[in-house]
Protein backbone atom coordinates (compact mmCIF):
# COMPACT_ATOMS: atom_id res chain seq x y z
CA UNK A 1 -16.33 15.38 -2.44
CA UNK A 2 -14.67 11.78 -1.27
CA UNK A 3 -11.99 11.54 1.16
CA UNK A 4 -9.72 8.81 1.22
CA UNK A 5 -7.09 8.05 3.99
CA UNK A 6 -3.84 7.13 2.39
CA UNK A 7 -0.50 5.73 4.34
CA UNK A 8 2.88 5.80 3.18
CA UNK A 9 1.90 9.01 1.45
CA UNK A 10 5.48 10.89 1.80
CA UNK A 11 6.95 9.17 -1.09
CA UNK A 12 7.51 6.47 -3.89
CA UNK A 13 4.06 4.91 -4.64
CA UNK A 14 2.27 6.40 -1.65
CA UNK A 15 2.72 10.15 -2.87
CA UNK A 16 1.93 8.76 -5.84
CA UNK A 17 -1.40 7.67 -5.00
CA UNK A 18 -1.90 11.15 -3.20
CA UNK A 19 -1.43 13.45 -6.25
CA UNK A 20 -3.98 10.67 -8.16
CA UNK A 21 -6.26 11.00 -5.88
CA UNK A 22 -6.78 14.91 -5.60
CA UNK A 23 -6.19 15.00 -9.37
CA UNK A 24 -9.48 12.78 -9.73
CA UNK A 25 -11.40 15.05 -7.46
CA UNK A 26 -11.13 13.54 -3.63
CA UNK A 27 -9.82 15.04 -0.36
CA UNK A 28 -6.81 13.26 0.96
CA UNK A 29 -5.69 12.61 4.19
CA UNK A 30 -1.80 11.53 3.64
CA UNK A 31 -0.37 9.61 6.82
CA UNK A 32 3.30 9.69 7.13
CA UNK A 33 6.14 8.43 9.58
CA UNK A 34 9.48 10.30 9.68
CA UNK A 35 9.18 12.91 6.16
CA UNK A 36 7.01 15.85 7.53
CA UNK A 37 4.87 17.04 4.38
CA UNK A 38 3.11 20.28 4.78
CA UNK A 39 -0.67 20.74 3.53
CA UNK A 40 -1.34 21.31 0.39
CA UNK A 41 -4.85 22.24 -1.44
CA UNK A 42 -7.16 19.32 -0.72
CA UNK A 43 -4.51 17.29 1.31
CA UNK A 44 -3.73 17.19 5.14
CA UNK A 45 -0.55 15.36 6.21
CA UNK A 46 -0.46 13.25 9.91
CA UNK A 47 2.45 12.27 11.35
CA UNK A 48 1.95 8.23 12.73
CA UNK A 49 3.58 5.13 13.56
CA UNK A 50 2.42 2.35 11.80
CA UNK A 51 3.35 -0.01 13.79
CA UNK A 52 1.57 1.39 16.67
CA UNK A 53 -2.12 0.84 17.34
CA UNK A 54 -2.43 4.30 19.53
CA UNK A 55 -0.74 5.70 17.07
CA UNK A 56 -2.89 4.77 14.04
CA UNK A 57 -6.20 4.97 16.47
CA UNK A 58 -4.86 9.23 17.74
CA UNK A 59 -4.56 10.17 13.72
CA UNK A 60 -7.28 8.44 12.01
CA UNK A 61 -9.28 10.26 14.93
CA UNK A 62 -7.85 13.42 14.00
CA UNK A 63 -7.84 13.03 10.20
CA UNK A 64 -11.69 11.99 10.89
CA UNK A 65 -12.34 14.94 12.84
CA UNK A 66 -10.82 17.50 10.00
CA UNK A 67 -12.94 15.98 7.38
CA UNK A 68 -15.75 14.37 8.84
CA UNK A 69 -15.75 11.44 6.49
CA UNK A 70 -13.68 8.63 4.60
CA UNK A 71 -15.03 6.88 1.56
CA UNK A 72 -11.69 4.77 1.30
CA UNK A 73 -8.62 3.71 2.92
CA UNK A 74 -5.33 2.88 0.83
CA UNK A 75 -2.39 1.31 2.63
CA UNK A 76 0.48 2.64 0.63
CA UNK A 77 3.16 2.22 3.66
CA UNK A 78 5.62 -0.52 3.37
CA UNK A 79 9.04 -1.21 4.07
CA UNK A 80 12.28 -3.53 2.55
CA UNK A 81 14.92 -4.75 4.51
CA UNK A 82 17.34 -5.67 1.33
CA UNK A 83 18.58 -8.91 2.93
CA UNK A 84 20.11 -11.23 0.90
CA UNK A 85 19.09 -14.44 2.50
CA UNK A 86 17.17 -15.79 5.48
CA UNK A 87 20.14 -15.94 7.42
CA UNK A 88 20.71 -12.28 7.47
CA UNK A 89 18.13 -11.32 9.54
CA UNK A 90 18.18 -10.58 12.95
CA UNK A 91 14.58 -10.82 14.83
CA UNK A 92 14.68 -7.02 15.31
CA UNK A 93 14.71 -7.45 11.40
CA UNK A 94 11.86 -9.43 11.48
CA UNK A 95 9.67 -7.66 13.81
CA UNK A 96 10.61 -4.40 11.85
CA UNK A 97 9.33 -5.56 8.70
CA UNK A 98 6.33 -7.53 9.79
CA UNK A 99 5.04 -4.68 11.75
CA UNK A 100 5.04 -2.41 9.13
CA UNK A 101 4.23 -4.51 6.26
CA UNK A 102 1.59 -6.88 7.98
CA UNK A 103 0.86 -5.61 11.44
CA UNK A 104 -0.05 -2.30 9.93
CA UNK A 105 -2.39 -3.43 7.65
CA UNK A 106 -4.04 -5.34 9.95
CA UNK A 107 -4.12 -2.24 12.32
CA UNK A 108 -5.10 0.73 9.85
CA UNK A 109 -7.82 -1.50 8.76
CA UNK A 110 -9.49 -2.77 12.15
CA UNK A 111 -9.26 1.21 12.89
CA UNK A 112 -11.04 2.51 9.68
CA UNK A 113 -14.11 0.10 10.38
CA UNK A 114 -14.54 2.72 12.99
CA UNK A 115 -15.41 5.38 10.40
CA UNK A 116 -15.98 3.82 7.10
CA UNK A 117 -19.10 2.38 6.42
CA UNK A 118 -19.50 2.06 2.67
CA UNK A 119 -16.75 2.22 0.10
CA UNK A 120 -13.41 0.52 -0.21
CA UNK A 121 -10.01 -0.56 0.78
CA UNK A 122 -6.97 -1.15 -1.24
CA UNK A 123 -4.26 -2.87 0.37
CA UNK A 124 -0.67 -3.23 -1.81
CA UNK A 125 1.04 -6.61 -2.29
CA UNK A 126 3.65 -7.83 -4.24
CA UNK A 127 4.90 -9.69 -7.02
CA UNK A 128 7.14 -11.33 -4.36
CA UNK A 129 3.92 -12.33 -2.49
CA UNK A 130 2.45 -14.08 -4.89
CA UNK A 131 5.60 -16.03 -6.59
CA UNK A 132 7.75 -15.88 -2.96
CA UNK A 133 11.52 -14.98 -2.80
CA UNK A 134 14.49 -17.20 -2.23
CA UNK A 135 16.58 -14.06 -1.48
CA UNK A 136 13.96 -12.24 0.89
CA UNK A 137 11.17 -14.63 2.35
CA UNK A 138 10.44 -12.47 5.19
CA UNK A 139 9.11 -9.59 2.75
CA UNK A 140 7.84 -12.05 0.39
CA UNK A 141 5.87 -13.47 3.37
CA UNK A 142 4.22 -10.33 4.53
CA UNK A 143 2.95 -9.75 1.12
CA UNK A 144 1.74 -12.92 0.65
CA UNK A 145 -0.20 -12.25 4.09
CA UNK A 146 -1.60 -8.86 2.08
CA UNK A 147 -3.34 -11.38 -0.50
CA UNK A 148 -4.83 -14.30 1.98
CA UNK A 149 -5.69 -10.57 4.31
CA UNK A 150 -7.66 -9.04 1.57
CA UNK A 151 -9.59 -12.05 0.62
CA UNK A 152 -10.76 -12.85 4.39
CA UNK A 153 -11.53 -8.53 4.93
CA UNK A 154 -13.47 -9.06 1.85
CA UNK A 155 -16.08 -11.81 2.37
CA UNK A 156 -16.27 -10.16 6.51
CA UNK A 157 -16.72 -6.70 5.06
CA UNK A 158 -19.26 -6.86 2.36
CA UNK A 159 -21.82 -6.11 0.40
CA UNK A 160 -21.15 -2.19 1.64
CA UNK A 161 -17.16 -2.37 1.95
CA UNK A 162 -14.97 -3.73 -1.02
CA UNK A 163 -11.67 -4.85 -0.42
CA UNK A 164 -9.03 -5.28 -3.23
CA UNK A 165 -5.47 -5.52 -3.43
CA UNK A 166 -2.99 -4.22 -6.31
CA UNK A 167 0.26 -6.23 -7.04
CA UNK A 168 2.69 -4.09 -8.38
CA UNK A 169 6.23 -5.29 -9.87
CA UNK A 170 9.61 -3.80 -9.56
CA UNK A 171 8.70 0.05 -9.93
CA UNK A 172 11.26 2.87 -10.09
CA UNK A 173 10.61 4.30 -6.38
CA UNK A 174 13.29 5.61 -3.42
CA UNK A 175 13.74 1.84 -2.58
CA UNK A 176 14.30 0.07 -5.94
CA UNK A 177 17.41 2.98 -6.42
CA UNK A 178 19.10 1.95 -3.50
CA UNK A 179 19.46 -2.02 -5.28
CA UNK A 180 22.48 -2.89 -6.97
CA UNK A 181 22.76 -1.40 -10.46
CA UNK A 182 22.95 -4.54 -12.11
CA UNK A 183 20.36 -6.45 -10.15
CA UNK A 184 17.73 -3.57 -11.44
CA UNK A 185 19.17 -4.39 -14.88
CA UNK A 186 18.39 -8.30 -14.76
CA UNK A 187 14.55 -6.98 -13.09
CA UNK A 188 14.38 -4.96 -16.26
CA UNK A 189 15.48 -8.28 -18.47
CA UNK A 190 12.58 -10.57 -16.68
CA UNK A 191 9.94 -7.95 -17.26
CA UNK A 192 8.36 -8.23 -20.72
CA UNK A 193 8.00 -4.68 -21.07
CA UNK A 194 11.72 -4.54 -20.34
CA UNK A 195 11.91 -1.35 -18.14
CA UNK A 196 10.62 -0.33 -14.25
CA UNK A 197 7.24 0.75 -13.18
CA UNK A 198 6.11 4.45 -12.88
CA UNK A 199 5.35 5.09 -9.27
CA UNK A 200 2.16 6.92 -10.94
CA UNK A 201 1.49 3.42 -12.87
CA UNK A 202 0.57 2.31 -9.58
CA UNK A 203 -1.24 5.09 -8.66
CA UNK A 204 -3.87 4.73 -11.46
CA UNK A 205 -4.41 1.30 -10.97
CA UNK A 206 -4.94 1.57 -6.64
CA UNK A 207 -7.56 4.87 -7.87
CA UNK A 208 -9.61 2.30 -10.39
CA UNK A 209 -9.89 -0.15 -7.12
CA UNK A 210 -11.13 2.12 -4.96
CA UNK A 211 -13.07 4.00 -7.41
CA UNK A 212 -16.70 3.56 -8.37
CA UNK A 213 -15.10 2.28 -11.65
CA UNK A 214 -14.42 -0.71 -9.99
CA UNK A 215 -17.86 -0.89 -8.27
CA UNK A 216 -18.38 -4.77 -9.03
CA UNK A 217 -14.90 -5.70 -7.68
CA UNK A 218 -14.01 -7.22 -4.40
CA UNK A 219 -11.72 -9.81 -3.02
CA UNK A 220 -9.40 -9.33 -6.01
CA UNK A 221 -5.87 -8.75 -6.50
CA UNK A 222 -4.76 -6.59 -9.83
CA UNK A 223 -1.36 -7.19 -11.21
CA UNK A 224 0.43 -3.96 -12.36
CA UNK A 225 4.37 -5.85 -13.65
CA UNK A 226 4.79 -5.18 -16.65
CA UNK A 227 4.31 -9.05 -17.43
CA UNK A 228 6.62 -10.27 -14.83
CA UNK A 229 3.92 -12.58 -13.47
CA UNK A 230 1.78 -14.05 -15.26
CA UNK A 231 -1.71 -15.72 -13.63
């Protein structure tokens, strides 16, 4: 049985990916930060900071330890400041959210190289990374590092590590609710399929890039929008 190491697995996209994953077969390990999950059948929660590289080093040690093998890593774990303009942040704002949108990436995966040898990594970008953001450039930015990330960790890790990205568009998660009704409305109007992502959307497409379904894929970004972007 495959084990994959997920972060941000409490909620939105990350738990997501979690219930995908066991439903397809694998072992989980499920990293979270602040919402405590309990074990379930085929998943074991750790609690770590993202941010911090002890952190991420003390529970990929432990998750290694319980299951004494990782065939993938997903980086699910993200965060959103909901600025409305460059001028509203503060640089505690901008350490927060490169940290744990850039920082952490870099981190979880640096760590994992410890441990996984052959089989994949999907990190998650943004429509905002690949088109930027007048409104929030800080977010857009660490996305767009996600993309230029996955490209370099791709060429250095292979032919026995892929490394793929998934770009999802507005999806209907814990952080999209807390937007202003009627700026989701005019997300739904610039989407062609007129209406939000499904968390579990997501899900399905971040299991085909680390699956062997995807076994001839590397270095490649997969846009799940709804036909917000078009490349």
């Amino acid at each position: 049985m495959k084990v994959a190491f997920i972060t941000g697995a409490s909620r939105g996209i990350g738990a997501a990916t979690v219930k995908k994953f066991v439903e397809m077969g694998w072992q989980v390990a499920g990293f979270y930060s602040q919402n405590k999950m309990e074990d379930e059948t085929n998943v074991k929660y750790y609690q770590m900071d993202i941010a911090s590289s002890e952190s991420i080093k003390e529970a990929f040690a432990k998750a290694y330890a319980d299951f004494g093998q990782v065939d993938s890593l997903v980086n699910c774990a993200g965060v959103f400041n909901f600025k409305k303009d460059l001028l509203d942040y503060t640089d505690d704002d901008i350490d927060k959210i490169i940290a744990i949108n850039e920082k952490g990436m870099y981190i979880t995966t640096k760590v994992i190289m410890d441990y996984l040898k052959v089989g994949s990594i999907v990190h998650i970008s943004s429509i905002s990374g690949q088109k930027g953001s007048s409104s929030d450039p800080i977010y857009a930015g660490t996305k767009g590092a996600v993309l230029a990330f996955v490209k370099s960790m791709a060429t250095r890790l292979a032919p026995n590590i892929r490394v793929n990205c998934v770009a999802p568009g507005p999806t209907d998660t814990h952080m999209m609710r807390r937007h202003d009704p009627e700026r989701v409305e005019k997300l739904k109007d610039m989407i062609l399929l007129k209406r939000l992502g499904r968390p579990e959307e997501i899900a399905n497409a971040i299991f085909f890039l680390a699956s062997e379904e995807a076994s001839f894929i590397t270095g490649a970004t997969l846009d799940v929008n709804g036909g917000m972007v078009l490349r």
